[in-house]
PDB file of N, CA and C in Angstrom:
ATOM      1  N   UNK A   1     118.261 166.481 124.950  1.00  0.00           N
ATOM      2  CA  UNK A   1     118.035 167.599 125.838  1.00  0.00           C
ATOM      3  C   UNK A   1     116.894 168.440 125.246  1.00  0.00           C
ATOM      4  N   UNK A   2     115.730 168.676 126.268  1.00  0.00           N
ATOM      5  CA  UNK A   2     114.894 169.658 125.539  1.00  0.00           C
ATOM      6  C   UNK A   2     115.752 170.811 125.404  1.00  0.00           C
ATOM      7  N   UNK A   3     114.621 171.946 124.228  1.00  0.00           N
ATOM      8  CA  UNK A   3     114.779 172.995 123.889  1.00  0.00           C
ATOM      9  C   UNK A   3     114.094 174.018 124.232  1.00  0.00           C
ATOM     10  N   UNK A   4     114.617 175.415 123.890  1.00  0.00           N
ATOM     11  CA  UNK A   4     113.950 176.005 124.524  1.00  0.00           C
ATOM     12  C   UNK A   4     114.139 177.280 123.583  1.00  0.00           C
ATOM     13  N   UNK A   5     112.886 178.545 123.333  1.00  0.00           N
ATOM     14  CA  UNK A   5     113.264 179.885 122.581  1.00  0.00           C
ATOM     15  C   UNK A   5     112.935 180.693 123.645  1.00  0.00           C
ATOM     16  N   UNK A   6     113.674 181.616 123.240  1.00  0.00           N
ATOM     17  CA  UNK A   6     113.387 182.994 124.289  1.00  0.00           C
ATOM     18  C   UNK A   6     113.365 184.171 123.370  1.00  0.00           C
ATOM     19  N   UNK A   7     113.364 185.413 123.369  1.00  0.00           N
ATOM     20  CA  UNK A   7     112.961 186.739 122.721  1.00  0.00           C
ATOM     21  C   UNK A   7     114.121 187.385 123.384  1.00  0.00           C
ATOM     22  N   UNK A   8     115.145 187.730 122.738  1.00  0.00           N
ATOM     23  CA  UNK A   8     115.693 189.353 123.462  1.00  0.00           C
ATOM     24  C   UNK A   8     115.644 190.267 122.313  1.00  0.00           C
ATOM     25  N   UNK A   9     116.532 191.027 123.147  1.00  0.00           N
ATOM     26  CA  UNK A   9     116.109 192.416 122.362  1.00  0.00           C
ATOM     27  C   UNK A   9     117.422 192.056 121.400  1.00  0.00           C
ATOM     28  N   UNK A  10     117.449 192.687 120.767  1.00  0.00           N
ATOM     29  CA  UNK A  10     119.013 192.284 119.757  1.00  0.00           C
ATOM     30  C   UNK A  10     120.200 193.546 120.595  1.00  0.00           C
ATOM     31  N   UNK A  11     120.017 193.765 120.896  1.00  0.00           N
ATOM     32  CA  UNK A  11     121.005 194.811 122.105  1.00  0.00           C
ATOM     33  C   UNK A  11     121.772 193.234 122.969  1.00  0.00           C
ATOM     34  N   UNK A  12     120.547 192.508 123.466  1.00  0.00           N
ATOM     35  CA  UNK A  12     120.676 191.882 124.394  1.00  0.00           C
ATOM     36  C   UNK A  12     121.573 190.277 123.579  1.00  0.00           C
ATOM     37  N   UNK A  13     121.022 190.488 122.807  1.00  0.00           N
ATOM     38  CA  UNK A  13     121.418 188.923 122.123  1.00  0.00           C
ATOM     39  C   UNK A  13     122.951 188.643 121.646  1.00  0.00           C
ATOM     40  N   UNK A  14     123.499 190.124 121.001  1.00  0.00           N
ATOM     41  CA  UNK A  14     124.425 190.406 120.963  1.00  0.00           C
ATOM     42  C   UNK A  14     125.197 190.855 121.844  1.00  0.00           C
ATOM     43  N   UNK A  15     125.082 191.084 123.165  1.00  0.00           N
ATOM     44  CA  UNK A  15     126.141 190.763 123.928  1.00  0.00           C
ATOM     45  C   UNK A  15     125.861 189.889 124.978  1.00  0.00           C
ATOM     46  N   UNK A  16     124.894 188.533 124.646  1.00  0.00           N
ATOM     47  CA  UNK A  16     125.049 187.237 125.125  1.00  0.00           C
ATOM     48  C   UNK A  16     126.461 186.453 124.002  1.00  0.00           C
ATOM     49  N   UNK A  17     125.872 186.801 122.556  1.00  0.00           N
ATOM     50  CA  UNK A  17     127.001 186.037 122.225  1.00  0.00           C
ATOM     51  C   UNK A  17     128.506 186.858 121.888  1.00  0.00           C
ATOM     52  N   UNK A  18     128.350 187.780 122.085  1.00  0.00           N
ATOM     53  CA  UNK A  18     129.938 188.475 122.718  1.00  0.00           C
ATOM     54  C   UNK A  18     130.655 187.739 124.062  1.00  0.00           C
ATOM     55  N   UNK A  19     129.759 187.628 124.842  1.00  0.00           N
ATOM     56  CA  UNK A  19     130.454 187.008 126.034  1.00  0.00           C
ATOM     57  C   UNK A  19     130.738 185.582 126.042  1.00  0.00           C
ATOM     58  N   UNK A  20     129.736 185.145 125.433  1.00  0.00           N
ATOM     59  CA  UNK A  20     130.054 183.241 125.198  1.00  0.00           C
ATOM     60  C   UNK A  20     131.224 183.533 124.315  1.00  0.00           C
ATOM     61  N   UNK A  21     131.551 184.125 123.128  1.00  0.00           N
ATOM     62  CA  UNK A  21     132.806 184.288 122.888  1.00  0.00           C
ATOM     63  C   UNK A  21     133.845 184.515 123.591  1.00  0.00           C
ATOM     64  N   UNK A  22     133.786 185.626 123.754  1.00  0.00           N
ATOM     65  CA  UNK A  22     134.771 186.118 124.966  1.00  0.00           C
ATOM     66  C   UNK A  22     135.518 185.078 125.911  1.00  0.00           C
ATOM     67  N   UNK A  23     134.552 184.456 126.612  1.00  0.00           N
ATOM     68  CA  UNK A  23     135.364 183.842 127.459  1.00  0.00           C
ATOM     69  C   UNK A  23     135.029 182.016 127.054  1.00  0.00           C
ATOM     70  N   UNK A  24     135.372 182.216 125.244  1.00  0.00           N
ATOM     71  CA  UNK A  24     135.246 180.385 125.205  1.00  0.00           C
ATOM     72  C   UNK A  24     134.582 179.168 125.402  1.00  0.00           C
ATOM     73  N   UNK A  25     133.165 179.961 125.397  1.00  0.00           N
ATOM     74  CA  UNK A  25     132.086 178.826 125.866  1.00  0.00           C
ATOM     75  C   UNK A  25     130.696 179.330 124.680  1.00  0.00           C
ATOM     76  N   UNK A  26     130.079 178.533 125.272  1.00  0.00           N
ATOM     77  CA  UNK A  26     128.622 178.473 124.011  1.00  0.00           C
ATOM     78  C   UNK A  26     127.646 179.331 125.059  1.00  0.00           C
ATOM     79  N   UNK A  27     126.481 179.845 124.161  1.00  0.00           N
ATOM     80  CA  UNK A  27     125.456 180.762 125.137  1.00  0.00           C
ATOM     81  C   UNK A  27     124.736 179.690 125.727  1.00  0.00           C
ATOM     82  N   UNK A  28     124.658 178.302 125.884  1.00  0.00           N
ATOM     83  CA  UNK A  28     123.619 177.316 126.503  1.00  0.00           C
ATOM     84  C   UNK A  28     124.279 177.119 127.922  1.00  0.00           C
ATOM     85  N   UNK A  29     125.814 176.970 127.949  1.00  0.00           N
ATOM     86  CA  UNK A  29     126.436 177.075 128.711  1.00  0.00           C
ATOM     87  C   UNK A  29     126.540 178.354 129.880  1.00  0.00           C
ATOM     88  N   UNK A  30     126.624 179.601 128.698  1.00  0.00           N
ATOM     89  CA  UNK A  30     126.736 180.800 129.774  1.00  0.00           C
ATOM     90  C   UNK A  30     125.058 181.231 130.441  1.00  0.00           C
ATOM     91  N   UNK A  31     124.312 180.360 129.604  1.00  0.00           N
ATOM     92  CA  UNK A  31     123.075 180.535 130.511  1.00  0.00           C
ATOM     93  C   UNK A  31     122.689 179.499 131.585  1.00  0.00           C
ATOM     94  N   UNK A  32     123.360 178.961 131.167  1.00  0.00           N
ATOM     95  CA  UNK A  32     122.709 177.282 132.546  1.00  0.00           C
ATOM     96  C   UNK A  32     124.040 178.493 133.671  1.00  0.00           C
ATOM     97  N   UNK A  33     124.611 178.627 133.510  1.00  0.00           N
ATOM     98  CA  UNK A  33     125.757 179.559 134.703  1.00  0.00           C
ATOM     99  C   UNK A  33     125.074 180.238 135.081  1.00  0.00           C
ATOM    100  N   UNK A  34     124.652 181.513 134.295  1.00  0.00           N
ATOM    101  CA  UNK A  34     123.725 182.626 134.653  1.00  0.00           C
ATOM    102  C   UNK A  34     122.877 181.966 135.812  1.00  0.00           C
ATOM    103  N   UNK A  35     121.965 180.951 134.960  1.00  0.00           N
ATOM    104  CA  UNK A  35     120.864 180.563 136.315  1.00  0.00           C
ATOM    105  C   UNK A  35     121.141 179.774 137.761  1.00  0.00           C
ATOM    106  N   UNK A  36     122.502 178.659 138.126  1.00  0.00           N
ATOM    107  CA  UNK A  36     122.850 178.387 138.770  1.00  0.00           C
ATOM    108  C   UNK A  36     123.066 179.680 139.816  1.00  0.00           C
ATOM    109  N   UNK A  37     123.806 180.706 138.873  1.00  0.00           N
ATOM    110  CA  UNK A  37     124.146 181.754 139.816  1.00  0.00           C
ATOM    111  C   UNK A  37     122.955 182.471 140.160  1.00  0.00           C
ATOM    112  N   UNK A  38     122.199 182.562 139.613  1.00  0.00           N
ATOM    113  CA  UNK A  38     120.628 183.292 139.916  1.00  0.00           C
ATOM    114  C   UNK A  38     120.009 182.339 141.228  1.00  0.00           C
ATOM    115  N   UNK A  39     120.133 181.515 141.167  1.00  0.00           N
ATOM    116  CA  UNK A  39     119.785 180.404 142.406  1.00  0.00           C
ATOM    117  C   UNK A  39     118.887 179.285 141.744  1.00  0.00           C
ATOM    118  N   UNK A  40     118.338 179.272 140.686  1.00  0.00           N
ATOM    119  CA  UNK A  40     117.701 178.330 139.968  1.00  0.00           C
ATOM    120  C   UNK A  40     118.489 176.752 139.887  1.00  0.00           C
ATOM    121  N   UNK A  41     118.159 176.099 140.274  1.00  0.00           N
ATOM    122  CA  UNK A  41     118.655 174.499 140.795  1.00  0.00           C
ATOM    123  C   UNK A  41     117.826 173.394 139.900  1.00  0.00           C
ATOM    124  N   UNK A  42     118.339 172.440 140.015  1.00  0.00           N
ATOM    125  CA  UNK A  42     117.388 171.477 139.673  1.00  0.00           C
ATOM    126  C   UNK A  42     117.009 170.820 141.033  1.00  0.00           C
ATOM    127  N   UNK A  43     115.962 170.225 141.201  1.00  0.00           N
ATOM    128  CA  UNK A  43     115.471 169.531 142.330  1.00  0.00           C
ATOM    129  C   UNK A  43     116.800 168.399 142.883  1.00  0.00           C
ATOM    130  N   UNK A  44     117.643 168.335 141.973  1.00  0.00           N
ATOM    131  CA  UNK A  44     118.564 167.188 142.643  1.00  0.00           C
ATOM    132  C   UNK A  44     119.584 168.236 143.282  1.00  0.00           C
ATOM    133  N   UNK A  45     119.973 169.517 143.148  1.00  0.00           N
ATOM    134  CA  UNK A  45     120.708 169.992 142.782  1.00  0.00           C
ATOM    135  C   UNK A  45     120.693 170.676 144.515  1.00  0.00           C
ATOM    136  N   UNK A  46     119.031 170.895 144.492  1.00  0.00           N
ATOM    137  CA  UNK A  46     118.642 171.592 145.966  1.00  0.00           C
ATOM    138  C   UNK A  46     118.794 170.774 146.727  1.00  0.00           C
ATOM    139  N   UNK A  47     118.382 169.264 146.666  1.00  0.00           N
ATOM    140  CA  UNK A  47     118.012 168.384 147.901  1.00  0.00           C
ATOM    141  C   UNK A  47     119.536 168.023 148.350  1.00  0.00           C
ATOM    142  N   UNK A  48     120.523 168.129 147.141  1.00  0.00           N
ATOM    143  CA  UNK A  48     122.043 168.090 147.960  1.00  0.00           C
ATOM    144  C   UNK A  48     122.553 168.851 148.513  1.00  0.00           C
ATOM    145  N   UNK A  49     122.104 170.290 148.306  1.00  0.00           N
ATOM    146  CA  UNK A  49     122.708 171.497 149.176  1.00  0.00           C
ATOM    147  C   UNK A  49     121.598 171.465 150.273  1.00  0.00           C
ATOM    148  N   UNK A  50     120.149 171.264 150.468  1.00  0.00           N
ATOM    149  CA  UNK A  50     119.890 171.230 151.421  1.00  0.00           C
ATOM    150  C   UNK A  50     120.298 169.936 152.520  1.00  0.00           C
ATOM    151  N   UNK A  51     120.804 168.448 152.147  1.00  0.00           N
ATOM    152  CA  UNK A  51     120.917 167.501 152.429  1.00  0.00           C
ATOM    153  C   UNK A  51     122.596 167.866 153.503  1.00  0.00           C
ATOM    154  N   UNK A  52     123.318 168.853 152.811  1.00  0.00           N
ATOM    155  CA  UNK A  52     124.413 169.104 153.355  1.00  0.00           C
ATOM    156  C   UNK A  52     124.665 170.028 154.191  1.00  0.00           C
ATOM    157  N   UNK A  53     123.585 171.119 154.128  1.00  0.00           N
ATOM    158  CA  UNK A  53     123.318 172.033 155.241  1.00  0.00           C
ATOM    159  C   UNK A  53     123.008 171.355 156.268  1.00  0.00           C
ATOM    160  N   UNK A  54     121.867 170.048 155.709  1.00  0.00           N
ATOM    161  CA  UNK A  54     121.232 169.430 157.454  1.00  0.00           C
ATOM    162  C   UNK A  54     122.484 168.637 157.877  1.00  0.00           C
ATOM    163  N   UNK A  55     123.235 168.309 157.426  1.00  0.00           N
ATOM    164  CA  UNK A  55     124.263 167.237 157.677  1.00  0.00           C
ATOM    165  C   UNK A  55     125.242 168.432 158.630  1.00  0.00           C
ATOM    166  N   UNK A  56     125.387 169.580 158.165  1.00  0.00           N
ATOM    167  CA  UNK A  56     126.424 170.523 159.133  1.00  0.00           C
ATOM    168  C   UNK A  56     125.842 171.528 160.250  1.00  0.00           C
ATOM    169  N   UNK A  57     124.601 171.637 159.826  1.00  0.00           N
ATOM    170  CA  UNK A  57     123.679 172.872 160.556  1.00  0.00           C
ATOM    171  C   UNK A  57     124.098 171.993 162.130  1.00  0.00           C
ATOM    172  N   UNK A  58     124.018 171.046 162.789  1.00  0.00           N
ATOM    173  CA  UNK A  58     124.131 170.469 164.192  1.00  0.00           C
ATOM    174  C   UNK A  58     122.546 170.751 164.751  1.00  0.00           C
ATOM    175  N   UNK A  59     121.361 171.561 163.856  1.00  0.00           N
ATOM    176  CA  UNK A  59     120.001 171.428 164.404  1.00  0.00           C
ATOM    177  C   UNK A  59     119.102 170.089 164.266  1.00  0.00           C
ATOM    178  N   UNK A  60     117.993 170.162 165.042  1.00  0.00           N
ATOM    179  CA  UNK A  60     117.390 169.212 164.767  1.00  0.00           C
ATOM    180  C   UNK A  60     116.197 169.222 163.932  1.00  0.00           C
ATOM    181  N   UNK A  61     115.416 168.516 162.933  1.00  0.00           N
ATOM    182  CA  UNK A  61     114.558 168.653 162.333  1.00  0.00           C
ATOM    183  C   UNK A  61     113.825 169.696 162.576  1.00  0.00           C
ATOM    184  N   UNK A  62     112.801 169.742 163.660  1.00  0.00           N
ATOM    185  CA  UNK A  62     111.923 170.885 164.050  1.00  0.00           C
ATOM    186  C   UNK A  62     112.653 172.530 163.877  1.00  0.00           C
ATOM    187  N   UNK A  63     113.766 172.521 164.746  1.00  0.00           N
ATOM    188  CA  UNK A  63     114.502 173.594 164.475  1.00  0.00           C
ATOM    189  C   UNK A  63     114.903 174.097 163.203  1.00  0.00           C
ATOM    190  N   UNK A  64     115.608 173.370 162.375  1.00  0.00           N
ATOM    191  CA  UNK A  64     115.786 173.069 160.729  1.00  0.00           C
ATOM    192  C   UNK A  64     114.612 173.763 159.964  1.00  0.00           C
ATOM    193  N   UNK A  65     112.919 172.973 160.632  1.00  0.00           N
ATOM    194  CA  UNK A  65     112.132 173.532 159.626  1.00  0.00           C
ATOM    195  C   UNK A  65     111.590 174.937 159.849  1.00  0.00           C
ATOM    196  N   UNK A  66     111.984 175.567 161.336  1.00  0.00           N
ATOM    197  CA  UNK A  66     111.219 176.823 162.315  1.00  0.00           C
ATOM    198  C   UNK A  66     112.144 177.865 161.078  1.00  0.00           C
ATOM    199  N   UNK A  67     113.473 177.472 161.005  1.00  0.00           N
ATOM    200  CA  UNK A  67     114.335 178.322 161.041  1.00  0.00           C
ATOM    201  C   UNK A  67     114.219 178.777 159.397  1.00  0.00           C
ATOM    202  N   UNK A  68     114.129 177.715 158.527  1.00  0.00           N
ATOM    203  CA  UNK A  68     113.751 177.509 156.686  1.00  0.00           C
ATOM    204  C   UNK A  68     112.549 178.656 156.617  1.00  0.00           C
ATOM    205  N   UNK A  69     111.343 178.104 157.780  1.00  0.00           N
ATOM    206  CA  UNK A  69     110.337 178.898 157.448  1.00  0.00           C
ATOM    207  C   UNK A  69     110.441 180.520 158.013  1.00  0.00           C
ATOM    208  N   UNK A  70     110.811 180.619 158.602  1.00  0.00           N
ATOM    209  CA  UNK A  70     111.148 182.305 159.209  1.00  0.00           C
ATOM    210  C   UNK A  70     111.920 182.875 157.801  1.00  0.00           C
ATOM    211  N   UNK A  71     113.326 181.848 157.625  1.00  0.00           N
ATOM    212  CA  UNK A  71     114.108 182.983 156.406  1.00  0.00           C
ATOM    213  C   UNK A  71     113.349 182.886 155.075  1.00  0.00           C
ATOM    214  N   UNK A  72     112.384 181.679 154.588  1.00  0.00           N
ATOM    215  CA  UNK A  72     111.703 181.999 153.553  1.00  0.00           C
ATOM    216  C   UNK A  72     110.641 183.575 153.894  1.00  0.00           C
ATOM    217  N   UNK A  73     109.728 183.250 154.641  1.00  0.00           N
ATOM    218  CA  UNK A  73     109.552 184.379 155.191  1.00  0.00           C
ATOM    219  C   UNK A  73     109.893 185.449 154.804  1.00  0.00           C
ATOM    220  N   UNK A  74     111.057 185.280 155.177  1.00  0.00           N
ATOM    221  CA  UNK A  74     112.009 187.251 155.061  1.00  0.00           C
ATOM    222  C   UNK A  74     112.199 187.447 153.463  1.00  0.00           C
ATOM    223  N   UNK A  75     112.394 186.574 152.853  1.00  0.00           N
ATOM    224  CA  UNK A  75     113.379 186.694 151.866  1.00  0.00           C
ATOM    225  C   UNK A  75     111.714 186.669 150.780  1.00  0.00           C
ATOM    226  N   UNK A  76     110.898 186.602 151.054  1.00  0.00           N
ATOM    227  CA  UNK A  76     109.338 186.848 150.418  1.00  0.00           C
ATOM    228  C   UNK A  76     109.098 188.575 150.824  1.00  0.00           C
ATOM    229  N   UNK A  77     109.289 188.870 151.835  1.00  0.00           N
ATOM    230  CA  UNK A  77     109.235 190.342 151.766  1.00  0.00           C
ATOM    231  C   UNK A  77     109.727 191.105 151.450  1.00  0.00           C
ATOM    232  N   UNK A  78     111.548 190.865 151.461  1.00  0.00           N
ATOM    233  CA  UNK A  78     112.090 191.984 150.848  1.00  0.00           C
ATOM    234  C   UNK A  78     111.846 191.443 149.199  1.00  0.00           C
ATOM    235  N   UNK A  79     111.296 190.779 148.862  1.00  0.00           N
ATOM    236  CA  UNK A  79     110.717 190.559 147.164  1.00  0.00           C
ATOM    237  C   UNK A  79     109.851 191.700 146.980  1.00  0.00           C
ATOM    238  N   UNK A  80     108.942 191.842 147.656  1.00  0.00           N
ATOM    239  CA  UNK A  80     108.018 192.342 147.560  1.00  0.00           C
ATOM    240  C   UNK A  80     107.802 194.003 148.117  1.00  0.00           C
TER     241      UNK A  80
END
């Protein structure tokens, strides 16, 4: 598995590994969580949640892509 360093603040570092304690897990773990929950995916990870939306949505392609591109759209502005 690659690796990876990051910088926190020591405020911050110490209560990453307070909480990987806390609740029984390692900080590699409570960060791959963190980012799942942040929305960060792996490409396999998206094409099955998008693969299962198209499978239930009942739209058709064109509609599928009108509708992706409008809410990307939105969800770019309130970013910004």
């Amino acid at each position: 598995m690659p690796r990876m360093t990051i910088t926190l603040s020591k405020e911050r570092q110490r209560a990453v590994k307070e909480t990987a304690a806390r609740r029984g897990t390692t900080i590699t773990a409570l960060i791959d969580e963190s980012l799942e929950l942040a929305g960060i995916r792996t490409r396999e990870s998206a094409e099955q949640i998008v693969a299962r939306a198209r499978a239930n949505s009942g739209l058709a392609d064109a509609e599928a892509m009108d509708l992706a591109l409008r809410e990307t759209a939105a969800a770019r502005v309130k970013r910004s």
